[in-house]
C-alpha atoms as a PDB file:
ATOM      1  CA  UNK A   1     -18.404   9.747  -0.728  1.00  0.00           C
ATOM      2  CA  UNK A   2     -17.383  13.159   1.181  1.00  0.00           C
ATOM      3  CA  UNK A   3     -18.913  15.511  -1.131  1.00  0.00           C
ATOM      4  CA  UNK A   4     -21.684  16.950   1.107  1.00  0.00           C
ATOM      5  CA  UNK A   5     -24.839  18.364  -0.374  1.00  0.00           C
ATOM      6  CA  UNK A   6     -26.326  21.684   1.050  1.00  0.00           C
ATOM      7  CA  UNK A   7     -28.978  23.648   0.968  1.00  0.00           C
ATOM      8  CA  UNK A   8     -29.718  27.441   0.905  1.00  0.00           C
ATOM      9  CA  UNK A   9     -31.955  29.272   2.710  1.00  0.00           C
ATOM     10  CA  UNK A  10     -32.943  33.070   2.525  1.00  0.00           C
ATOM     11  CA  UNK A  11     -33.735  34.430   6.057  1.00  0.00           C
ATOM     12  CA  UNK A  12     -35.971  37.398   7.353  1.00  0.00           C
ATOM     13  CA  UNK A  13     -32.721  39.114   7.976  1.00  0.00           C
ATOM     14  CA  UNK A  14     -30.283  39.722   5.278  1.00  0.00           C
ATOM     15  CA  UNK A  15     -28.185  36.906   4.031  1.00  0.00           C
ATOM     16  CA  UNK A  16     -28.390  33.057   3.419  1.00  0.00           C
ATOM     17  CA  UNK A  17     -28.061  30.266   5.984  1.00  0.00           C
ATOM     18  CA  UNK A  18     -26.412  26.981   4.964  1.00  0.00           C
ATOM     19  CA  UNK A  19     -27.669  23.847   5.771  1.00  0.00           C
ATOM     20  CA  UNK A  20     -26.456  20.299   5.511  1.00  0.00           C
ATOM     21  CA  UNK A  21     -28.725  16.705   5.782  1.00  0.00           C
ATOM     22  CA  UNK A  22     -25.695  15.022   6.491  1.00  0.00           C
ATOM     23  CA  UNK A  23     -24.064  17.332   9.323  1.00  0.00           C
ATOM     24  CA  UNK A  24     -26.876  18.584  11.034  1.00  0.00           C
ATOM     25  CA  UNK A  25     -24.269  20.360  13.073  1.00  0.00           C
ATOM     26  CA  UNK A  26     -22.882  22.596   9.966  1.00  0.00           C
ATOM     27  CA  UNK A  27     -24.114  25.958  10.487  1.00  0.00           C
ATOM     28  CA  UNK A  28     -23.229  28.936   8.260  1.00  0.00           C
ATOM     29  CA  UNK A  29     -24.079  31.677   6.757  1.00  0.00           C
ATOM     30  CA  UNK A  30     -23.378  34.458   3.658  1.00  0.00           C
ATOM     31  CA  UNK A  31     -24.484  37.770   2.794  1.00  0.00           C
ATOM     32  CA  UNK A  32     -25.665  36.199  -0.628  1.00  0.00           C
ATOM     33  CA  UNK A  33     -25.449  32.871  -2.436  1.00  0.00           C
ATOM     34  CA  UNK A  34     -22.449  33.269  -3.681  1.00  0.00           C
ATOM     35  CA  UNK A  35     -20.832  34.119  -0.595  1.00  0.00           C
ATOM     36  CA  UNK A  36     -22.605  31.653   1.323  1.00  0.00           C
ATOM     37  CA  UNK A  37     -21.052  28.687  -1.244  1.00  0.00           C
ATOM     38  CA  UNK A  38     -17.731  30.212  -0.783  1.00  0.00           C
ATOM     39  CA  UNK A  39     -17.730  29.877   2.837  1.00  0.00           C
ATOM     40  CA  UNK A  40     -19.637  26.478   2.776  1.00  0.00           C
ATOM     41  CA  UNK A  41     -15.956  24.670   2.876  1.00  0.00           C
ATOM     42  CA  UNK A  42     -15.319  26.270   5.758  1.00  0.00           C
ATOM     43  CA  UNK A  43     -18.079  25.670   7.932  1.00  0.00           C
ATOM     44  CA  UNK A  44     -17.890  22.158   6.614  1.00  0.00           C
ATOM     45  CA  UNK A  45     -14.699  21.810   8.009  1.00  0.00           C
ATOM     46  CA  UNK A  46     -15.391  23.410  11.165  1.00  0.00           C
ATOM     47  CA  UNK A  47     -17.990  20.895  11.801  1.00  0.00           C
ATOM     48  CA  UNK A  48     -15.691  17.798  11.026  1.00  0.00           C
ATOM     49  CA  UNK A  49     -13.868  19.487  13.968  1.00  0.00           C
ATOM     50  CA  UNK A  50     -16.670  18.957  16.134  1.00  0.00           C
ATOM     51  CA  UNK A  51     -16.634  15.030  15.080  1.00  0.00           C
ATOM     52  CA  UNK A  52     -13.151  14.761  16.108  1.00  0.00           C
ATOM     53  CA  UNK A  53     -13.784  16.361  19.404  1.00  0.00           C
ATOM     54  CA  UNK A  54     -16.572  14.179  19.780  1.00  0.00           C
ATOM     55  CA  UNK A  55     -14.792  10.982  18.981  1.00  0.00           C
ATOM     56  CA  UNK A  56     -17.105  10.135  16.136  1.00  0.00           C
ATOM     57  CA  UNK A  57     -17.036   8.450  12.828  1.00  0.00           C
ATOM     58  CA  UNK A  58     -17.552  10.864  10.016  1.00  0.00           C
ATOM     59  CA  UNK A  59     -20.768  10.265   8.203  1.00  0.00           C
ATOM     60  CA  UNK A  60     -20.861   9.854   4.402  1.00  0.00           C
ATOM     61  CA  UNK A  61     -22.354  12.400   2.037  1.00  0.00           C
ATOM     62  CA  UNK A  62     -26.093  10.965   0.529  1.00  0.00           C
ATOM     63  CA  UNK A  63     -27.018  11.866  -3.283  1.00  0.00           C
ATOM     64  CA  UNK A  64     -28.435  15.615  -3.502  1.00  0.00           C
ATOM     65  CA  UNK A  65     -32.005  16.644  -3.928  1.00  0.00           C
ATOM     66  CA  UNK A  66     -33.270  18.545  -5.846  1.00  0.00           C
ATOM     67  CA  UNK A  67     -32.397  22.402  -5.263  1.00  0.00           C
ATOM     68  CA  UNK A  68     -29.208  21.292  -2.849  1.00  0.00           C
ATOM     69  CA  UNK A  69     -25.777  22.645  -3.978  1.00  0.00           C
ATOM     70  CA  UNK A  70     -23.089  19.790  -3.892  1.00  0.00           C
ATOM     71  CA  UNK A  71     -19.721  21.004  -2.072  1.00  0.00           C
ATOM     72  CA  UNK A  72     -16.498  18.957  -3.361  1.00  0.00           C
ATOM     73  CA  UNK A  73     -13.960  18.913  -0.401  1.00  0.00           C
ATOM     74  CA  UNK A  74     -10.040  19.489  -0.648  1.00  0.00           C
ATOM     75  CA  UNK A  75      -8.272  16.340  -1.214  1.00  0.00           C
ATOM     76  CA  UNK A  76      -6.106  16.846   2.148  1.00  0.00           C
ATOM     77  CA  UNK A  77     -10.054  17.267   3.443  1.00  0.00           C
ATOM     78  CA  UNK A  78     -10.621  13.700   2.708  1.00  0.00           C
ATOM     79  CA  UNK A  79      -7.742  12.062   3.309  1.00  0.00           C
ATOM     80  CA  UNK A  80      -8.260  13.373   6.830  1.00  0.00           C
ATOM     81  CA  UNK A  81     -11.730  11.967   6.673  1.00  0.00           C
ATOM     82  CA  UNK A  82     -10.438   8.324   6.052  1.00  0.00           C
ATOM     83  CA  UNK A  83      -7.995   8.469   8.640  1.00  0.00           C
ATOM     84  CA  UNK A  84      -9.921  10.068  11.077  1.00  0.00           C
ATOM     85  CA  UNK A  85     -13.078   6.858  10.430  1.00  0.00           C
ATOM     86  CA  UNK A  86      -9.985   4.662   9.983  1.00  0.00           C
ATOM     87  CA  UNK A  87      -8.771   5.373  13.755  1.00  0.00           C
ATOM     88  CA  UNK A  88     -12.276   5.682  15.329  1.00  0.00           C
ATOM     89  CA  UNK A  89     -12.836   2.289  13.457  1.00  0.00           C
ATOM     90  CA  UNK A  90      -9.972   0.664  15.247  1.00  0.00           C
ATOM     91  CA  UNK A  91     -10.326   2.579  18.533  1.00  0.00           C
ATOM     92  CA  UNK A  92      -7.512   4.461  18.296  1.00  0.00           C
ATOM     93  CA  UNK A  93      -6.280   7.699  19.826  1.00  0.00           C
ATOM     94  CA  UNK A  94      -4.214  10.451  18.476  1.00  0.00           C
ATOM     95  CA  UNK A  95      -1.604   9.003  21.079  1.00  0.00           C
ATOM     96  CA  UNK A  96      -2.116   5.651  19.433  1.00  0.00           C
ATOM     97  CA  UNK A  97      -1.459   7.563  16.086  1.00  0.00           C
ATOM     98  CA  UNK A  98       1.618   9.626  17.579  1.00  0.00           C
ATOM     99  CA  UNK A  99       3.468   5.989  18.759  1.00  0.00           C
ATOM    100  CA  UNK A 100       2.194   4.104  15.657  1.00  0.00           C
ATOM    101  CA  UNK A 101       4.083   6.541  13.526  1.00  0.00           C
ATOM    102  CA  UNK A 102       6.667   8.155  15.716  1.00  0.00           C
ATOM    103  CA  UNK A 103       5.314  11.423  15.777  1.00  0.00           C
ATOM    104  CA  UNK A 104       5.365  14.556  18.418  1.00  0.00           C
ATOM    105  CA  UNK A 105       1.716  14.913  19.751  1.00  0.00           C
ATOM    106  CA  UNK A 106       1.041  18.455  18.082  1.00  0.00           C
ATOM    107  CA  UNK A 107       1.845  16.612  14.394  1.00  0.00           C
ATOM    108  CA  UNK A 108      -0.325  13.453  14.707  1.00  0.00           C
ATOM    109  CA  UNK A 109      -3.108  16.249  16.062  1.00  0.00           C
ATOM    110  CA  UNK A 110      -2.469  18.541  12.944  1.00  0.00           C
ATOM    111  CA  UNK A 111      -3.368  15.199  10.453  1.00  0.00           C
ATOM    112  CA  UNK A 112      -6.849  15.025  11.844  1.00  0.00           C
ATOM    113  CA  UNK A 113      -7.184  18.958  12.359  1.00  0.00           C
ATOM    114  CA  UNK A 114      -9.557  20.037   9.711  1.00  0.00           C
ATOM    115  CA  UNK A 115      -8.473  23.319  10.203  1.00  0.00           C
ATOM    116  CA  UNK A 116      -4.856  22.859   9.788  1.00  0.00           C
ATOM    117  CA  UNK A 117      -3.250  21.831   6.441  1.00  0.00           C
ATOM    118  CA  UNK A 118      -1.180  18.895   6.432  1.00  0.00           C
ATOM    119  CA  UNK A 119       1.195  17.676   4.162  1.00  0.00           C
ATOM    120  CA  UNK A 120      -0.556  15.066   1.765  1.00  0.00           C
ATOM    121  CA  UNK A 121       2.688  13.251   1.822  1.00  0.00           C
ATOM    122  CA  UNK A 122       2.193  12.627   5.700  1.00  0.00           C
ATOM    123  CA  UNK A 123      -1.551  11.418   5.531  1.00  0.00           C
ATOM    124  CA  UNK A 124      -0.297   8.950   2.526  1.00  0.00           C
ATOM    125  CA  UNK A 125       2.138   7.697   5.792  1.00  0.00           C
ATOM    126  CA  UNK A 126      -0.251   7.517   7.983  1.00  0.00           C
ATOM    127  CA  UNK A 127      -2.808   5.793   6.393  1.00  0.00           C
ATOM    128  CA  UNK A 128      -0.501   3.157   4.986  1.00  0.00           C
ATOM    129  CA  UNK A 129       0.771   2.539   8.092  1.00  0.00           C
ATOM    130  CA  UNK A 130      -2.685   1.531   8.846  1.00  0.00           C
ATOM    131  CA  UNK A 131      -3.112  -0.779   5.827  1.00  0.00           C
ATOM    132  CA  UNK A 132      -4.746   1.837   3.985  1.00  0.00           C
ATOM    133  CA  UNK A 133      -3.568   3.787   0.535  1.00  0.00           C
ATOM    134  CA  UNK A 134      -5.008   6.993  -0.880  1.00  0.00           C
ATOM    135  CA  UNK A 135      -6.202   6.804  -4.520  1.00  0.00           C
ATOM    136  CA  UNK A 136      -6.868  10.037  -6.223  1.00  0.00           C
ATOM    137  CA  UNK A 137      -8.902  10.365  -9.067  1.00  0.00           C
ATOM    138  CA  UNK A 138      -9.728  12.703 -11.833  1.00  0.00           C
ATOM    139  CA  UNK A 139     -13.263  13.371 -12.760  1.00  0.00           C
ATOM    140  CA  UNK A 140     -15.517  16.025 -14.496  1.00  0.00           C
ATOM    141  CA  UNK A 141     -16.024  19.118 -12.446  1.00  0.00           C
ATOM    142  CA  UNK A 142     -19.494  19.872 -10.923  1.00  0.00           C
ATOM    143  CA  UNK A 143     -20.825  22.857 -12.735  1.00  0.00           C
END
């Protein structure tokens, strides 16, 4: 559902941009493919920033095509994601999140800051609180 397909493209200078369908935002860069895949969880990240500063739903990933590399977020990642559509679903503000669960304001902003890591226990609160639970699975790795 969150595990965003991207694509690689050499440039006239040296190094690979990233590029993603689904966030048209993302934009990265590595010196090589390699490095460009390691810092493709980063710049996805960054750009789920940009939808919370926006106030907007987080799209889903589509299928790959052909040639596209898929990138398999951190679980915290996408337990973040579900809250995150969860509250702009309902309307709701961080200070909506901060009085539904007693929190200061700086902790209900760390459990949609993609940037920060939060506590998996405290997203599992969170989201129950708003009828939701997190489900983790095990499946074969992506090669």
């Amino acid at each position: 559902m969150f595990d965003y397909a991207i694509r690689l493209e050499a440039d006239d200078a040296p190094g690979v941009a990233v590029f993603c369908r689904d966030l048209p935002e993302l934009n990265s860069y590595g010196d090589d493919e390699a490095h460009a895949l390691r810092e493709a969880v980063d710049a996805i990240e960054t750009t789920l920033s940009l939808y919370v500063d926006q106030r907007r739903a987080i799209p889903v990933s589509s299928p790959p095509q052909p040639g596209e590399h898929v990138i398999v977020l951190p679980t915290v990642t996408v337990a973040k994601i579900h809250l995150w559509n969860e509250m702009v679903a309902r309307g709701m503000r961080k200070a909506d999140l901060c009085r539904l669960l007693d929190l200061k304001p700086v902790t209900a902003n760390r459990l949609v800051d993609f940037l920060h890591t939060s506590k998996i226990e405290q997203l599992e609160k969170a989201l129950a609180a708003l009828g939701k639970r997190l489900s983790v699975g095990i499946e074969p790795a992506l090669n």
